[in-house]
Protein backbone atom coordinates (compact mmCIF):
# COMPACT_ATOMS: atom_id res chain seq x y z
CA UNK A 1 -39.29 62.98 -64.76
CA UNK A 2 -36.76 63.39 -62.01
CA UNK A 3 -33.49 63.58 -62.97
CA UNK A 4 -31.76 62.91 -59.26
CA UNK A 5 -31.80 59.51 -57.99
CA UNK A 6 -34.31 58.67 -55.03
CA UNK A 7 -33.35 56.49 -51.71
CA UNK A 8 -35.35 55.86 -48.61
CA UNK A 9 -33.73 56.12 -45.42
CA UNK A 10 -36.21 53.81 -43.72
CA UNK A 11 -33.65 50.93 -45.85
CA UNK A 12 -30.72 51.66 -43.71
CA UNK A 13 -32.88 52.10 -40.37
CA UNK A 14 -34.08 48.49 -40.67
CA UNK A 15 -32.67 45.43 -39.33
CA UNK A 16 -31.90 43.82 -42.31
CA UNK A 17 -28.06 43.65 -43.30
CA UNK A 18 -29.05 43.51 -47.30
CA UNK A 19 -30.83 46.48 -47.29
CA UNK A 20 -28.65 48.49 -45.32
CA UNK A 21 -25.73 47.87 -47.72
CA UNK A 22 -28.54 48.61 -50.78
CA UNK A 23 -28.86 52.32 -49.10
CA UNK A 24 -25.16 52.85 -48.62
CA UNK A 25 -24.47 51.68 -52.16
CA UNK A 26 -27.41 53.73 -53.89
CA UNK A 27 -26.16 57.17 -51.88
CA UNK A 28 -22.76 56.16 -52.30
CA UNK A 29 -22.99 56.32 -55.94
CA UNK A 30 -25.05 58.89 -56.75
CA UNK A 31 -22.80 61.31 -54.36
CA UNK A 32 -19.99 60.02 -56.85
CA UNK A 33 -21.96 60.36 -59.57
CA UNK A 34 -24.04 63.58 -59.26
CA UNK A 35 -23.95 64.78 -55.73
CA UNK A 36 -27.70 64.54 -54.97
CA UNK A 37 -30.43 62.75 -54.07
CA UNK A 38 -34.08 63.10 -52.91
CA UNK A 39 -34.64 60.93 -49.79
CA UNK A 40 -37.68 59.44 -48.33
CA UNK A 41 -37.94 57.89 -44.58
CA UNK A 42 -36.66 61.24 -43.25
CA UNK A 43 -37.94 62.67 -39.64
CA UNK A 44 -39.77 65.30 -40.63
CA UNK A 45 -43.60 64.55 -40.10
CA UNK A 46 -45.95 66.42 -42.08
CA UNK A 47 -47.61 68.68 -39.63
CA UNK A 48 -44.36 69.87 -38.62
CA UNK A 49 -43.44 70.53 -42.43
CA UNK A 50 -47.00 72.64 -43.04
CA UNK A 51 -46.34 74.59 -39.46
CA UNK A 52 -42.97 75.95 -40.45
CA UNK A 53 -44.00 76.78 -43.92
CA UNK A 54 -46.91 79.08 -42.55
CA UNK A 55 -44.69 80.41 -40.02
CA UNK A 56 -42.01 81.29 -42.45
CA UNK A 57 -44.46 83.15 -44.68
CA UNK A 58 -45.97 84.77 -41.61
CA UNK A 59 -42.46 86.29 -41.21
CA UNK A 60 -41.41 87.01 -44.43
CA UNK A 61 -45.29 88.94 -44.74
CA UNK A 62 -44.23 91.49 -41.57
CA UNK A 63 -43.44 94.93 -42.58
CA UNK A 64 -39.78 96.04 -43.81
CA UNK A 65 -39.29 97.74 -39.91
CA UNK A 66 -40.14 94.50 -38.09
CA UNK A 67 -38.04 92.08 -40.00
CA UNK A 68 -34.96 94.96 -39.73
CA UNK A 69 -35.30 94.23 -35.64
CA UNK A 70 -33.91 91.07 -36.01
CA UNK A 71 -31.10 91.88 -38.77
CA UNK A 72 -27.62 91.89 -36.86
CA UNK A 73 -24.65 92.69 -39.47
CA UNK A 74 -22.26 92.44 -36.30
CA UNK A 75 -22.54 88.95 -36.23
CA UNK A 76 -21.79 87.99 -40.41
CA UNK A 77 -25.67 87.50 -40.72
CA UNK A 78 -24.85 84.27 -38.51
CA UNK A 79 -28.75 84.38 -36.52
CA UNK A 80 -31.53 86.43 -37.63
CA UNK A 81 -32.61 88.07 -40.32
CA UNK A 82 -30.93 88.73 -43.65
CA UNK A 83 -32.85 91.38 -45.90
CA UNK A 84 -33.22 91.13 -49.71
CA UNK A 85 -29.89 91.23 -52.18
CA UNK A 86 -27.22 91.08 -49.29
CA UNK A 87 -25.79 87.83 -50.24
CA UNK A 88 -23.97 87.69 -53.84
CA UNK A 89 -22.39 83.20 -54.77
CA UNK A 90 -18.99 83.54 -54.96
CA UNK A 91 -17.32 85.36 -57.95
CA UNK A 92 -20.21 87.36 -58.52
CA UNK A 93 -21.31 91.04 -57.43
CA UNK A 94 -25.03 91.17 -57.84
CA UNK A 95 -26.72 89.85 -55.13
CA UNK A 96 -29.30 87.37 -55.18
CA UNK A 97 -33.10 87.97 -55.43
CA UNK A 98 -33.93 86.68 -51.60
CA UNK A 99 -34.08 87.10 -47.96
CA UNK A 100 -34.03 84.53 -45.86
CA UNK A 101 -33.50 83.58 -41.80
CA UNK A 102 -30.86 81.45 -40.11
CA UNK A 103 -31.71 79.39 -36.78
CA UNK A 104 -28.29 77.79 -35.68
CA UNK A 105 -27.40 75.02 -33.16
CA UNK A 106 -28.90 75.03 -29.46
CA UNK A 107 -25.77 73.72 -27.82
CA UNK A 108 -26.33 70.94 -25.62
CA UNK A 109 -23.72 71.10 -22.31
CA UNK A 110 -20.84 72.16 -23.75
CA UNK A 111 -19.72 76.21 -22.91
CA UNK A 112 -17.04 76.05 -25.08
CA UNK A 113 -19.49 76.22 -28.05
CA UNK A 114 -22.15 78.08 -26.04
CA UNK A 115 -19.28 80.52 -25.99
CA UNK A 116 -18.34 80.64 -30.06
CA UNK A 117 -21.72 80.83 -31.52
CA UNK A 118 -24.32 83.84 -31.65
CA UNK A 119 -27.49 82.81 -29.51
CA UNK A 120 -30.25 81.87 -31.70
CA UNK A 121 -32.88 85.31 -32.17
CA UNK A 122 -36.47 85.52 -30.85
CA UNK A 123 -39.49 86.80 -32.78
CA UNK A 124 -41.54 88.50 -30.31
CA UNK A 125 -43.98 88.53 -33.09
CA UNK A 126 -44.36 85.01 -33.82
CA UNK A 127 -43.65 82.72 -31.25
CA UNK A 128 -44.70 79.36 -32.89
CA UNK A 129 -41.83 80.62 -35.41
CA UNK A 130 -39.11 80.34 -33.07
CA UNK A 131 -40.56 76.76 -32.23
CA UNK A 132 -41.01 75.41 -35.11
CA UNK A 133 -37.99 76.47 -36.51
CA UNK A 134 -36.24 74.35 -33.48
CA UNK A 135 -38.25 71.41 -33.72
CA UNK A 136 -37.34 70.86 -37.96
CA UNK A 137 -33.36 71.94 -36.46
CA UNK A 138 -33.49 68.85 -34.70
CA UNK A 139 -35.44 66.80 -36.96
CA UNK A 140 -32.97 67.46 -39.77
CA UNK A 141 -30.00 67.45 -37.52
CA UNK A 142 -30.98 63.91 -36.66
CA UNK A 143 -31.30 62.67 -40.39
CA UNK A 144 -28.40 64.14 -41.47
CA UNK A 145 -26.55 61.91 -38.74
CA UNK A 146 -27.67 58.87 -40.63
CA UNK A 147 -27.02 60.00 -44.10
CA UNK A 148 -23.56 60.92 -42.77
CA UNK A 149 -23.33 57.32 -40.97
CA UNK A 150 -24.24 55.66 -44.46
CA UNK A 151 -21.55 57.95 -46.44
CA UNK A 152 -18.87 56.72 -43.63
CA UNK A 153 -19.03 52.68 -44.38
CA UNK A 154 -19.36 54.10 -47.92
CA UNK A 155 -16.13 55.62 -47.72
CA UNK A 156 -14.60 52.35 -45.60
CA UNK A 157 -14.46 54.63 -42.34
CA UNK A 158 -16.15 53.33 -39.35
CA UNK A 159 -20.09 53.98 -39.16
CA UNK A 160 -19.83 56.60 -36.53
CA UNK A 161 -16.56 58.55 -38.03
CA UNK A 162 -19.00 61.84 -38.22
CA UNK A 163 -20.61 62.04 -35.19
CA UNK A 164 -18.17 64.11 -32.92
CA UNK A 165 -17.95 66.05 -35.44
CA UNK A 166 -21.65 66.83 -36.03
CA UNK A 167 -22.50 66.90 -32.47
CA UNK A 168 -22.95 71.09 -31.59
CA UNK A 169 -21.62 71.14 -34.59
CA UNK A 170 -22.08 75.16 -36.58
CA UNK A 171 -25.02 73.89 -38.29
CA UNK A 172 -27.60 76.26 -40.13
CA UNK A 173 -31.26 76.59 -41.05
CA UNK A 174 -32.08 78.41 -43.38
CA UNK A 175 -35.52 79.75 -44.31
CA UNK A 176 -35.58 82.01 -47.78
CA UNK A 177 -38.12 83.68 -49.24
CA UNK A 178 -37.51 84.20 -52.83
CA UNK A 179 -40.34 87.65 -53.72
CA UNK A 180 -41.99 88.02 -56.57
CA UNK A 181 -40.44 89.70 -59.02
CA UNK A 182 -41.80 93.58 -60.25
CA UNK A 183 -39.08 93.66 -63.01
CA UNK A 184 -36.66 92.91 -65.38
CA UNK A 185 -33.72 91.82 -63.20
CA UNK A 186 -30.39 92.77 -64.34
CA UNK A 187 -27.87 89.77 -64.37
CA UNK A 188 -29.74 88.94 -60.95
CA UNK A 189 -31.07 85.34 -60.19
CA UNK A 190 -32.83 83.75 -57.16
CA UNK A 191 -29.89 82.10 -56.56
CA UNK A 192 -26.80 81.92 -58.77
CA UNK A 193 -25.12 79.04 -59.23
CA UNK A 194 -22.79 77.77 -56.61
CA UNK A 195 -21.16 75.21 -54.50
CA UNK A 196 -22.60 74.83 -50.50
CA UNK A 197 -19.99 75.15 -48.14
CA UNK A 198 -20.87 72.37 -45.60
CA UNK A 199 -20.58 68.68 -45.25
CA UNK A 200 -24.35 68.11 -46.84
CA UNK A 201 -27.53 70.27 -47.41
CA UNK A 202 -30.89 68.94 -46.60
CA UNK A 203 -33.17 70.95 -48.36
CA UNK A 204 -37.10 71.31 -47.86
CA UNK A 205 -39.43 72.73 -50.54
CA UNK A 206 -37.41 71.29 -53.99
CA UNK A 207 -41.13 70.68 -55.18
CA UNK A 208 -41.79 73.10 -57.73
CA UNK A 209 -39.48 73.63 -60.29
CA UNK A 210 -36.36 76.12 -59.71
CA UNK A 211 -33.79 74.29 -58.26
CA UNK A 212 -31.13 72.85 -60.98
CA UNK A 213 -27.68 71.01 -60.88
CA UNK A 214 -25.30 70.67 -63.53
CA UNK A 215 -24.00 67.88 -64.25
CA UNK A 216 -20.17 66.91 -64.94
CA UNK A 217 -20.54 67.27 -69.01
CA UNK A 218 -21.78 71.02 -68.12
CA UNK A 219 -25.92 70.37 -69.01
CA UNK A 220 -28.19 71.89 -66.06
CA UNK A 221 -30.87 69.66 -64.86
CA UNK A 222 -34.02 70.11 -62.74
CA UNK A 223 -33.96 68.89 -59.11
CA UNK A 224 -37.68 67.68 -58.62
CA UNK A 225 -38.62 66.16 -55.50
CA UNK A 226 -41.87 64.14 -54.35
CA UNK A 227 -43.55 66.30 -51.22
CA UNK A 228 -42.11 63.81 -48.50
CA UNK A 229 -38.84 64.01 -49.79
CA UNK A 230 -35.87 65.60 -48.50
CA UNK A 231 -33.04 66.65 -51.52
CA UNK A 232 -29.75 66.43 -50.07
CA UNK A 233 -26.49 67.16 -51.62
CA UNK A 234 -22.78 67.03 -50.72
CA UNK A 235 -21.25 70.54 -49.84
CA UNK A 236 -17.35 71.55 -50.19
CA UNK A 237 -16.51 70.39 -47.00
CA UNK A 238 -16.78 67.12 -47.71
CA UNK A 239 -15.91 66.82 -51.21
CA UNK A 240 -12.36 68.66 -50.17
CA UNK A 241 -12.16 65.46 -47.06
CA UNK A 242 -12.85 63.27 -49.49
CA UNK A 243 -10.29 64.23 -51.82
CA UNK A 244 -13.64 64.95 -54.60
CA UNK A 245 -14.63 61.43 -53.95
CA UNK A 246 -17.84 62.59 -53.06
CA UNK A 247 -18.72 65.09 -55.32
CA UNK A 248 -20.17 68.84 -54.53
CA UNK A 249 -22.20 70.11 -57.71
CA UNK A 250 -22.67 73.44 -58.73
CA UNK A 251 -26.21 74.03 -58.41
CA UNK A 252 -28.71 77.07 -58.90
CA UNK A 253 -32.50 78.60 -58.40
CA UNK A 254 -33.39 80.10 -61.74
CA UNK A 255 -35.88 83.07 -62.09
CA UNK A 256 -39.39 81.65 -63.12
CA UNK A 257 -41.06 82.21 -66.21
CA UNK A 258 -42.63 85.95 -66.54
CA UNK A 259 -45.99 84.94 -66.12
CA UNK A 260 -44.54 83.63 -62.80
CA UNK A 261 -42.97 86.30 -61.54
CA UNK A 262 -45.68 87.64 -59.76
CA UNK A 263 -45.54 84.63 -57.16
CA UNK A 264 -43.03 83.88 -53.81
CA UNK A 265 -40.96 81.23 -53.90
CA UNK A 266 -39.97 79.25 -50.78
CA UNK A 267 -37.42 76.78 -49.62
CA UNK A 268 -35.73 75.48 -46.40
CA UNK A 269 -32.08 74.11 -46.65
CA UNK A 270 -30.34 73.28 -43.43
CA UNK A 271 -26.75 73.27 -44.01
CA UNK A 272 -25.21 70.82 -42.08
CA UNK A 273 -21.65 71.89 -40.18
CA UNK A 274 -19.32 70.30 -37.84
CA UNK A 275 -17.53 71.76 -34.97
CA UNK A 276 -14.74 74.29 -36.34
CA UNK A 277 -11.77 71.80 -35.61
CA UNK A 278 -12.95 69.14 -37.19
CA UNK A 279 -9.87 68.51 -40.01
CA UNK A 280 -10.73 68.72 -43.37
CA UNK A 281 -7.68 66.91 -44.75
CA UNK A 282 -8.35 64.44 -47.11
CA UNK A 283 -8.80 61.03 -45.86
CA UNK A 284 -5.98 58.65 -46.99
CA UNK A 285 -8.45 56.11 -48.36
CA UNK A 286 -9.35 58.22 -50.76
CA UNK A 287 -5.72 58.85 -52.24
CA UNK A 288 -4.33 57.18 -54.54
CA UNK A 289 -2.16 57.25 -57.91
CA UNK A 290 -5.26 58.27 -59.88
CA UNK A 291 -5.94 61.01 -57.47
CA UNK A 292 -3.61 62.19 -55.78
CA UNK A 293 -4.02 64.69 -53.31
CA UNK A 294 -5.86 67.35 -54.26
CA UNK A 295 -6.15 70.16 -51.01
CA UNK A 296 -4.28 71.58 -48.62
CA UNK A 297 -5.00 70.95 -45.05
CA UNK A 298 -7.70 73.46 -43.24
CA UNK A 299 -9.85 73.09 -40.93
CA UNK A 300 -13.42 73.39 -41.14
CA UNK A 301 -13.57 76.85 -38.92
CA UNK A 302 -11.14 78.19 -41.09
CA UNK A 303 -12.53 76.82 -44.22
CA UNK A 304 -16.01 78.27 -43.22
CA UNK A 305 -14.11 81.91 -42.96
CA UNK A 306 -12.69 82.12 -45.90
CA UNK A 307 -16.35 81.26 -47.50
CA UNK A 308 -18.27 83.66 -45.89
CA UNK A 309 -16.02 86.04 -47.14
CA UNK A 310 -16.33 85.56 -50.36
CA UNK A 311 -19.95 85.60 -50.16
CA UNK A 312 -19.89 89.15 -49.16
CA UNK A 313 -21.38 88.05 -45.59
CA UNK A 314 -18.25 88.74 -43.52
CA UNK A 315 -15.59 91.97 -44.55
């Protein structure tokens, strides 16, 4: 039984005006309800999906000295390779039990932004890694547009109000390997719970069980998704523009049951940014008696650094 609600992008990509509007409504609500939902229709095609997964596990599988080639502390863990334990969520010193990779944006003709990101990092190893990983970038890049197009006439914005933002934008994806586990951990999880810091996650792999939200009456619940479906969630950034509108839930990977442990766990989120000046004041449609305003002004840049501080990523 899956306790997040399911949509089908292919609803608001057709021509028909009803079903459009069905889409916007069904995200709409369960981003007011919840915060998630698993979405069909997405651009990901399947061979792309089973090429990435074999090249992630080919990296993850190199030896310790390999994958520390590509680890680059100078740049916050922004490209490459982050080894096992060195992120912590926020409020919380142990760190959790994963590595993982980031790919970030290929800038397209702009040198401003060529300029204020790291270059993406190479695996001489593995070249079909570094290829895949660009061709699912783009693929998720280019559903997340929609989604974001829906959430705008949800919100009574114009369709496009995201896409300056989103184009170039700091965007992330992020390939973890969760390892088996040799032994009791101590007050360690895969991933402990937390808010994303983003304007959405699109997340590949939710198919075995692991993943959980809570829900607003406290009661964690599992986040199952069909193979050709895409869970994707509202991070801070856009519950803070929306004044908590749409909502941002604290969510989780648990450890599996012992006679699990001795197996990986994997899972792709791309965590979708904009560009670091995009305001993240909250919109004046969503203010009102009831709910007043409820942030300060920031930016997104500056939002972002005060994050990866606090995740132990940045000193």
């Amino acid at each position: 039984m899956k306790n997040i609600p399911s949509v089908n992008l292919a609803d608001f990509l057709s021509d028909n005006p009803a079903k459009k509007q069905q889409f916007v409504d069904q995200i709409g609500k369960a981003y007011e309800d919840i915060g998630f939902v698993a979405l069909k229709g997405h651009f990901l095609d399947d061979s792309l999906v089973t090429e990435l997964y074999a090249e992630i596990k080919n990296f993850f599988a190199l030896p310790e000295e390999v994958k520390q080639k590509y680890e680059k502390p100078e740049i916050a863990g922004q490209r490459g390779y982050i080894s096992f334990g060195k992120e912590h969520a926020k409020g919380r010193k142990e760190g959790d039990l994963k590595e993982f990779w980031h790919f970030g944006q290929y800038v397209e003709n702009n040198p401003k932004y060529e300029a204020e990101y790291p270059n993406n990092i190479e695996v001489e190893e593995l070249p079909k890694f570094n290829s895949a990983g660009k061709r699912a970038y783009k693929m998720l890049e280019k559903t997340g547009v929609y989604v974001l197009r829906a959430l705008a006439i949800h919100l009574g914005l114009e369709e496009f109000y995201f896409d300056n933002y989103i184009k170039n934008g700091n965007s992330i994806l992020r390939p973890i390997h969760y390892p088996p586990i040799t032994e009791e951990p101590k007050n360690a999880v895969r991933a402990a719970a937390h808010g994303d810091i983003n304007l959405i996650t699109l997340l590949m792999g939710a198919q075995g069980k692991g993943l959980q939200v809570q829900r607003h009456d406290g009661a964690w619940l599992d986040a199952m998704a069909e193979p050709d479906e895409l869970v994707i969630n509202v991070g801070d950034m856009l519950s803070r523009h929306t004044n908590n509108k749409l909502k941002s839930t604290i969510h989780r990977v648990v450890n599996p049951p012992k006679e699990l442990w001795g197996t990986s766990r994997y899972s792709i989120p791309f965590f979708m940014h904009p560009i670091s000046e995009m305001p993240l004041n909250c919109l004046e449609n969503c203010i009102d008696d009831q709910n007043p305003k409820g942030f300060e002004d920031i930016t997104a840049g500056a939002f972002l650094e005060e994050r990866l501080r606090e995740l132990g990523l940045k000193k």
